[in-house]
N, C-alpha and C. Protein backbone atom coordinates (compact mmCIF):
# COMPACT_ATOMS: atom_id res chain seq x y z
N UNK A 1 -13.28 -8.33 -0.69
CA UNK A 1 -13.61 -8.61 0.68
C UNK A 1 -15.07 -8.25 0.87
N UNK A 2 -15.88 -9.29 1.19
CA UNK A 2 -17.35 -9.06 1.61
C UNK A 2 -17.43 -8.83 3.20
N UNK A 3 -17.93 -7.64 3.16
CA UNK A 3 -18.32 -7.65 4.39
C UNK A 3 -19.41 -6.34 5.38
N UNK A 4 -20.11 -6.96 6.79
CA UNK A 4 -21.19 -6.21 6.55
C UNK A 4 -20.74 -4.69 7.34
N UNK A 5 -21.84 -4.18 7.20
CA UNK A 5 -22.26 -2.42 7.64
C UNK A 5 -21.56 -2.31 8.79
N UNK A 6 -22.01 -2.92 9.85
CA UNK A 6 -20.66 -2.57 11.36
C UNK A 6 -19.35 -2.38 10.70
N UNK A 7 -19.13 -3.71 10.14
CA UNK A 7 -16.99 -4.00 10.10
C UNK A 7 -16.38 -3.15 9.24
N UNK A 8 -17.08 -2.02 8.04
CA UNK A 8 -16.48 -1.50 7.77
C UNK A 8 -16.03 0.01 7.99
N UNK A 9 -16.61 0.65 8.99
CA UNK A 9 -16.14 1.97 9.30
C UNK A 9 -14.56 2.08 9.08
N UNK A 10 -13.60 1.18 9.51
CA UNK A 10 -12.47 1.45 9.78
C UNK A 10 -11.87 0.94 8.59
N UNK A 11 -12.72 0.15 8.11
CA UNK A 11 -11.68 -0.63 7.19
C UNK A 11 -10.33 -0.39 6.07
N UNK A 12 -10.54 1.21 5.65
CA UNK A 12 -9.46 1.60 5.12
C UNK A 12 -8.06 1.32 6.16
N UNK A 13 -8.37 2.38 7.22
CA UNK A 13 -7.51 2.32 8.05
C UNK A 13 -6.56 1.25 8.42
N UNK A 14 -7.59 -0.36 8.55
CA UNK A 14 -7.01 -1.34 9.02
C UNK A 14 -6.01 -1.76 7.84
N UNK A 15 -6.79 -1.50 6.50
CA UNK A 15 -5.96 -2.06 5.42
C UNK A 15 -4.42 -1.42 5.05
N UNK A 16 -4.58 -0.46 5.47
CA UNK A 16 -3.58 0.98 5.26
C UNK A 16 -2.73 0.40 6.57
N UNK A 17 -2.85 0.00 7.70
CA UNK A 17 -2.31 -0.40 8.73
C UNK A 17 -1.47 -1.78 8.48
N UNK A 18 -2.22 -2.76 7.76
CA UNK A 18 -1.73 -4.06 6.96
C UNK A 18 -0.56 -3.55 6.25
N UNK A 19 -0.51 -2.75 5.19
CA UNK A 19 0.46 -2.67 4.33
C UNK A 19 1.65 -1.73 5.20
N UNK A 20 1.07 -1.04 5.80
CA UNK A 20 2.65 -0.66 6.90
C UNK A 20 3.19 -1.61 6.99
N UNK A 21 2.29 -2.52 8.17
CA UNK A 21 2.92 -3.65 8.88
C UNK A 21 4.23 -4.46 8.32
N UNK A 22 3.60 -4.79 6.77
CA UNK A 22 4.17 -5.67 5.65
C UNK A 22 5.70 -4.56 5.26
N UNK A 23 5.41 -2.89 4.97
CA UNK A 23 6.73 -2.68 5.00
C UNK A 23 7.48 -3.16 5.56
N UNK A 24 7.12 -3.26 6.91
CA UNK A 24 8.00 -3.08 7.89
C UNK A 24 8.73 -4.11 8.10
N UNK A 25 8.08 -5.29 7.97
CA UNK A 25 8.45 -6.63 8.01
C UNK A 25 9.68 -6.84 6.60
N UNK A 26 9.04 -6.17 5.58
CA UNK A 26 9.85 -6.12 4.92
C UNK A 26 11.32 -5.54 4.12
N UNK A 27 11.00 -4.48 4.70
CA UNK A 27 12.39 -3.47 4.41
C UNK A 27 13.22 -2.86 6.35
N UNK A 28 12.73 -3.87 6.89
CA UNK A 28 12.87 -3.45 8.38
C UNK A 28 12.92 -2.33 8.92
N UNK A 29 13.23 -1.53 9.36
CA UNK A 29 13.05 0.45 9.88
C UNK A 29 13.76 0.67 9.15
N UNK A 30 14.17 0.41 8.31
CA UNK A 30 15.44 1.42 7.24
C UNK A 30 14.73 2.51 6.73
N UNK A 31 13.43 2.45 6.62
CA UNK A 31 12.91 3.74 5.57
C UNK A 31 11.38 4.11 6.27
N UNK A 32 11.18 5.15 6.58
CA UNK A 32 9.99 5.65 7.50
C UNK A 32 8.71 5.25 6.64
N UNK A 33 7.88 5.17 7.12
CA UNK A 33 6.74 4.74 6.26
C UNK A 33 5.69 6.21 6.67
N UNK A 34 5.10 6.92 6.18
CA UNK A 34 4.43 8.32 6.27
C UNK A 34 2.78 7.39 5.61
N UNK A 35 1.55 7.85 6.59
CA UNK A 35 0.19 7.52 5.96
C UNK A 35 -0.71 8.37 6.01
N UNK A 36 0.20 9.33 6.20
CA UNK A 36 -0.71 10.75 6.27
C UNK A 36 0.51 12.14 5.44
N UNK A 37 0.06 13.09 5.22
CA UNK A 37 0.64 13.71 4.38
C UNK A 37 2.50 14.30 4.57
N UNK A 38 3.16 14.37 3.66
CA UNK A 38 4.53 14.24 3.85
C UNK A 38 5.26 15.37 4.38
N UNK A 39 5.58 15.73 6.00
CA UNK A 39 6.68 16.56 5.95
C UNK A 39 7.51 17.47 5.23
N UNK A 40 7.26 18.80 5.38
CA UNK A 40 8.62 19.79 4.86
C UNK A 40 10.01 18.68 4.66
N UNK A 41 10.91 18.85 3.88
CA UNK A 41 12.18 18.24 4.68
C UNK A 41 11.89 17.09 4.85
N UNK A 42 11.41 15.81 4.83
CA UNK A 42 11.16 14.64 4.67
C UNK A 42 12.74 13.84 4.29
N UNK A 43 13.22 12.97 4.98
CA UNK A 43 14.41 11.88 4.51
C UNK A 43 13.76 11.06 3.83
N UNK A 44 14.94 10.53 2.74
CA UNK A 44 14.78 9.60 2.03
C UNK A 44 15.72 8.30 2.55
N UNK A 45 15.61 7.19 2.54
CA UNK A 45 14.36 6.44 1.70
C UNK A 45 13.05 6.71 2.70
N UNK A 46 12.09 6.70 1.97
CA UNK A 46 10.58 6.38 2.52
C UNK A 46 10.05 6.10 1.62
N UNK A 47 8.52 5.64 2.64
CA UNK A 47 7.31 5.17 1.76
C UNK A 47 6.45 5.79 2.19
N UNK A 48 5.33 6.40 1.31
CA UNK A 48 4.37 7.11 1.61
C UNK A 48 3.18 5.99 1.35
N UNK A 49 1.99 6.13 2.03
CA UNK A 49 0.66 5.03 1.49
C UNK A 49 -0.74 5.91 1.43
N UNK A 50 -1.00 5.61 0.23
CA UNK A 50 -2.33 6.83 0.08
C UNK A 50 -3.19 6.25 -0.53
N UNK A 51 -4.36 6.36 -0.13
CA UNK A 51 -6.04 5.91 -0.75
C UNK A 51 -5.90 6.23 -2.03
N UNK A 52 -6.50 6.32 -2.98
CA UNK A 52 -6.51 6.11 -4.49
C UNK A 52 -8.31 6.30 -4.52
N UNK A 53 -8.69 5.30 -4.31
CA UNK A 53 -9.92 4.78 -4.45
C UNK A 53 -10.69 4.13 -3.82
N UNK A 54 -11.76 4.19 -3.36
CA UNK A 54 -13.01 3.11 -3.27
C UNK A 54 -14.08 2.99 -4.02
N UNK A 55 -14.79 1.72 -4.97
CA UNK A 55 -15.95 1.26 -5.01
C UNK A 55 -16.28 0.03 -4.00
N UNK A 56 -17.99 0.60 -4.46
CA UNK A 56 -19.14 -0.36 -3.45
C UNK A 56 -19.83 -0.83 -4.39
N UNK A 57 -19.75 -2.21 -4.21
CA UNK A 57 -21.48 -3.14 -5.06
C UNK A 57 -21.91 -3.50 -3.98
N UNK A 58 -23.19 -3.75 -4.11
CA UNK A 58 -24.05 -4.19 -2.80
C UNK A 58 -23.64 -5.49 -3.11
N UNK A 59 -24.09 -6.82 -2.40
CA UNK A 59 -24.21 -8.19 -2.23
C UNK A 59 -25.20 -8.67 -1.93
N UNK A 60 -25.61 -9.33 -0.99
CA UNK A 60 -26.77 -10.00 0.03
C UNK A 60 -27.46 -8.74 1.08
N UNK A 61 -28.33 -8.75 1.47
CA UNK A 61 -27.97 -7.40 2.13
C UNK A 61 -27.55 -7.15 3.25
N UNK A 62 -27.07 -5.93 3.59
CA UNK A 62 -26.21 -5.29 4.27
C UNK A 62 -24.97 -5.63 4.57
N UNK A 63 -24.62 -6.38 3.17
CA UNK A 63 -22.73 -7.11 2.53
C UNK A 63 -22.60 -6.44 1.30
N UNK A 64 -21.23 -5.63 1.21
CA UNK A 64 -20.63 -5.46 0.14
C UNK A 64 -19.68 -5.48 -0.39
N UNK A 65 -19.10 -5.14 -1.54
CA UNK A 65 -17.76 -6.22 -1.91
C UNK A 65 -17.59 -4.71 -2.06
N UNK A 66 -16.28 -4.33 -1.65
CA UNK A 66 -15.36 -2.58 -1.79
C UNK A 66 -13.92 -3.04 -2.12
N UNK A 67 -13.99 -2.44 -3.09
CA UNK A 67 -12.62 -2.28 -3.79
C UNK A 67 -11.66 -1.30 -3.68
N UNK A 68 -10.44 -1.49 -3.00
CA UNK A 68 -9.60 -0.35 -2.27
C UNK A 68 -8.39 -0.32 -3.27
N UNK A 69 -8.11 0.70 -3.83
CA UNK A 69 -7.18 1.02 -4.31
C UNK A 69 -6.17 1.92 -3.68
N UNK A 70 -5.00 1.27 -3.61
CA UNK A 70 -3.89 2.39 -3.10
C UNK A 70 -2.62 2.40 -4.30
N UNK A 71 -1.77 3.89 -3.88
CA UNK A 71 -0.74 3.96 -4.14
C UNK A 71 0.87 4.19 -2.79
N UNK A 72 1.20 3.20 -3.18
CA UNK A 72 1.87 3.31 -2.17
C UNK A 72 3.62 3.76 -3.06
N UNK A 73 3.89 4.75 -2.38
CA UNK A 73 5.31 5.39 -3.29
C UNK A 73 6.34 5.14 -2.89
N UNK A 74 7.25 5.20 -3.21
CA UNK A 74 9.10 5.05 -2.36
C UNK A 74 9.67 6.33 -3.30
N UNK A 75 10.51 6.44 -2.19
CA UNK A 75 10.80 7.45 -2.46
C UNK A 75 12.75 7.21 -2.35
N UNK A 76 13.45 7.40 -2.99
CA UNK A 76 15.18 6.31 -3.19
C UNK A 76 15.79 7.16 -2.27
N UNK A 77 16.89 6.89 -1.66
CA UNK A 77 18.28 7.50 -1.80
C UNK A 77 18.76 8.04 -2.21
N UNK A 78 18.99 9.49 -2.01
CA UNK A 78 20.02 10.40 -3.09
C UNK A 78 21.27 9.54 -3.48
N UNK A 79 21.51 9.26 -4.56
CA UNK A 79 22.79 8.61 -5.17
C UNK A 79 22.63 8.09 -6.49
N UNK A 80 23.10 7.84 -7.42
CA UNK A 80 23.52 7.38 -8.77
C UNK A 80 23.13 6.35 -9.16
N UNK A 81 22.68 5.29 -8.11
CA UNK A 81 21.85 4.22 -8.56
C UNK A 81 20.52 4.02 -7.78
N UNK A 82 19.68 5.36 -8.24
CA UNK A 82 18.69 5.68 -8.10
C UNK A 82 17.69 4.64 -8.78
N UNK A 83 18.01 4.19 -9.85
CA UNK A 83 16.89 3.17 -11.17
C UNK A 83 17.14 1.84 -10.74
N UNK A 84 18.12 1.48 -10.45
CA UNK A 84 18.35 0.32 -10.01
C UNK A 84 17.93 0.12 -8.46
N UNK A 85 17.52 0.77 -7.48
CA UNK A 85 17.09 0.86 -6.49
C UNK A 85 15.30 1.16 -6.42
N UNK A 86 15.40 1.14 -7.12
CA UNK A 86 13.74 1.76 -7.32
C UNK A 86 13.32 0.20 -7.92
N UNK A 87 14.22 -0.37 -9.04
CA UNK A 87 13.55 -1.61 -9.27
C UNK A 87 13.46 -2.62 -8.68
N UNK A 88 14.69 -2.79 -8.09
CA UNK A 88 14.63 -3.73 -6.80
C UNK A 88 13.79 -3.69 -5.30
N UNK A 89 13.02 -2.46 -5.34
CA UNK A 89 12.13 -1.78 -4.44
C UNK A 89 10.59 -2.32 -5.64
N UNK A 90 10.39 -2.06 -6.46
CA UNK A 90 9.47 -2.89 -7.37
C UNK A 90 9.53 -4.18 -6.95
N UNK A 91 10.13 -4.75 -7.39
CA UNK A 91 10.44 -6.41 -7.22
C UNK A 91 9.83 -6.93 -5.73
N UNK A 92 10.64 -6.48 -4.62
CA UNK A 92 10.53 -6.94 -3.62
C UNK A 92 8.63 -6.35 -3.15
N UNK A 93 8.13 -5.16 -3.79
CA UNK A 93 6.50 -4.45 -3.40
C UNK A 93 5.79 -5.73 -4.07
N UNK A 94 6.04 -6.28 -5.64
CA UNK A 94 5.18 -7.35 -6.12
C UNK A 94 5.09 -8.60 -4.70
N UNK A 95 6.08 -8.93 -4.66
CA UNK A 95 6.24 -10.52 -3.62
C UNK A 95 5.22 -10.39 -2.08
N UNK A 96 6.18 -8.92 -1.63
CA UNK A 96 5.51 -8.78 -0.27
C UNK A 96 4.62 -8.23 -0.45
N UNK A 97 3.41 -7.50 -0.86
CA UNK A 97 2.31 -7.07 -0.89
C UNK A 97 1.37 -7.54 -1.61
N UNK A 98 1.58 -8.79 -1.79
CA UNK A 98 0.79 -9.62 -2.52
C UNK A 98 -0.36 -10.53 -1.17
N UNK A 99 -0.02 -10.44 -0.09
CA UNK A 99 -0.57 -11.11 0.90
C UNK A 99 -0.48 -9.95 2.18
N UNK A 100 -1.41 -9.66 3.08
CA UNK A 100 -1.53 -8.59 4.36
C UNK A 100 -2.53 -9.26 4.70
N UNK A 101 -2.75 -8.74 6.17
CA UNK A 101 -3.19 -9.21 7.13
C UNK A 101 -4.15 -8.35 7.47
N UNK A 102 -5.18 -8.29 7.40
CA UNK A 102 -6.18 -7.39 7.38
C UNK A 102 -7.16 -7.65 9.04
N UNK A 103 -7.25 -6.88 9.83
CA UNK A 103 -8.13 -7.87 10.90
C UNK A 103 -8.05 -8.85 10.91
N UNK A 104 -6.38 -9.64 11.32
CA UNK A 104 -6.58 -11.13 11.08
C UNK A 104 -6.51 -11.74 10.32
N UNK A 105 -7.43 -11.56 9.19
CA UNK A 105 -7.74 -12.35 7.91
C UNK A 105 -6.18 -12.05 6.87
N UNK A 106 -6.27 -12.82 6.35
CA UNK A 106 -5.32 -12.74 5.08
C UNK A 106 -5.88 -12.39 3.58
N UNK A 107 -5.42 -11.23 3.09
CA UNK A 107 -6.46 -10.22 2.06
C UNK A 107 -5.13 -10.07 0.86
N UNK A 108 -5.45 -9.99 -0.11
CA UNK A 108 -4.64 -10.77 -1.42
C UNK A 108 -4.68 -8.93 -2.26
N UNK A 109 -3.55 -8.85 -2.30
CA UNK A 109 -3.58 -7.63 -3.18
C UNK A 109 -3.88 -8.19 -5.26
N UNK A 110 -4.71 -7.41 -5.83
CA UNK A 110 -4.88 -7.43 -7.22
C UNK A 110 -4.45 -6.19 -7.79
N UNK A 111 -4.48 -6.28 -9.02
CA UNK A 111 -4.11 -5.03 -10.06
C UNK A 111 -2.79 -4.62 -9.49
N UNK A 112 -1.97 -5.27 -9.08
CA UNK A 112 -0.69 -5.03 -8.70
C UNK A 112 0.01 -3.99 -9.62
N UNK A 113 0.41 -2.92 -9.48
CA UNK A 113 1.59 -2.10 -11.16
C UNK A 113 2.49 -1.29 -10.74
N UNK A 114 3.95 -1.89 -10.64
CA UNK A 114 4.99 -0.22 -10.33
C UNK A 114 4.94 0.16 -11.55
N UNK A 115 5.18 1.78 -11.34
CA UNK A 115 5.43 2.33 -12.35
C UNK A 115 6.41 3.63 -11.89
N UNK A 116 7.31 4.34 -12.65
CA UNK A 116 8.53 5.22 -11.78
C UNK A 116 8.29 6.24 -13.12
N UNK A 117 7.75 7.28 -12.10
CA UNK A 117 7.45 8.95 -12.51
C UNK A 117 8.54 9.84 -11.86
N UNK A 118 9.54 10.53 -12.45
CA UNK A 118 10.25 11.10 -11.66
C UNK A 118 10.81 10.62 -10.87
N UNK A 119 11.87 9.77 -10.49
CA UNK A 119 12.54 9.31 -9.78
C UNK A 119 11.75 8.69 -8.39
N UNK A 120 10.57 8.68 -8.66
CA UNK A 120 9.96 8.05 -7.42
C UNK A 120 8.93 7.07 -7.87
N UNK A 121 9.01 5.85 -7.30
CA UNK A 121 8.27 4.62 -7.58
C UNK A 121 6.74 5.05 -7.05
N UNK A 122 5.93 4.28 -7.75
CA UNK A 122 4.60 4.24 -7.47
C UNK A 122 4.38 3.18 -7.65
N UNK A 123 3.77 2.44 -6.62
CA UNK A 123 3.49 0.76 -6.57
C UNK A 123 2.10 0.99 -6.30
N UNK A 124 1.09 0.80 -7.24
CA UNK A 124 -0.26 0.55 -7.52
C UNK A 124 -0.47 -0.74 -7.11
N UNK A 125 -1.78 -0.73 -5.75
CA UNK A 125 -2.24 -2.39 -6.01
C UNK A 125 -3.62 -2.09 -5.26
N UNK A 126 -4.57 -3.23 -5.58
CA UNK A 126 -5.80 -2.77 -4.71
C UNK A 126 -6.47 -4.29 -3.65
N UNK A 127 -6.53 -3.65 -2.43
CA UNK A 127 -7.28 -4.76 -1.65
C UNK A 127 -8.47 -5.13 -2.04
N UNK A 128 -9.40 -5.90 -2.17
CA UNK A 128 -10.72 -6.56 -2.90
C UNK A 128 -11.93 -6.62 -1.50
């Protein structure tokens, strides 16, 4: 995403706001979505969404292309088909977070990767 010096103060935020949205749309209120740090005592299912990363290249000037990396986690259901819920929680993070709504615009997730550490998914992807 190119863009200049005003529009991006917020821009994590908005992007971090996009991929709620897209939970939500997608797994409907069944599972709290947390974007700030996690509760004592926290229920499961949830999703947590956390910054990872930013780079900056300059462009033209005062345009730059920032590369946002997040991890966004789930966290299962206590029960026995914990692996099988986590993958089908994979599956459905590739499809729907492949497209968000960023200010409007429509912003394309890359480097897409679940990966499951301890019983809790980590769905790696980064806004451009």
């Amino acid at each position: 995403m190119v863009y200049g010096v005003e529009e991006r103060n917020n821009m994590l935020n908005d992007i971090i706001a996009g991929i709620s949205i897209k939970l939500h749309e997608t797994f409907d209120s069944e599972c709290k979505i947390y974007k700030e740090n996690v509760p004592q005592g926290f229920k499961e299912p949830c999703f947590v969404i956390s910054h990872v990363r930013t780079s900056s290249t300059p462009r033209l000037p005062n345009r730059y292309l920032r590369r946002n990396s997040f991890d966004v986690q789930y966290f299962p259901k206590e029960g026995y088909n914990k692996k099988s819920e986590l993958y089908n929680v994979a599956e459905e993070l590739l499809l729907s977070l492949e497209y968000i709504f960023v200010l409007d615009n429509l912003v394309r997730g890359t480097k897409m990767s679940p990966e499951i550490v301890d019983d809790v998914l980590h769905f790696f992807v980064s806004y451009d």
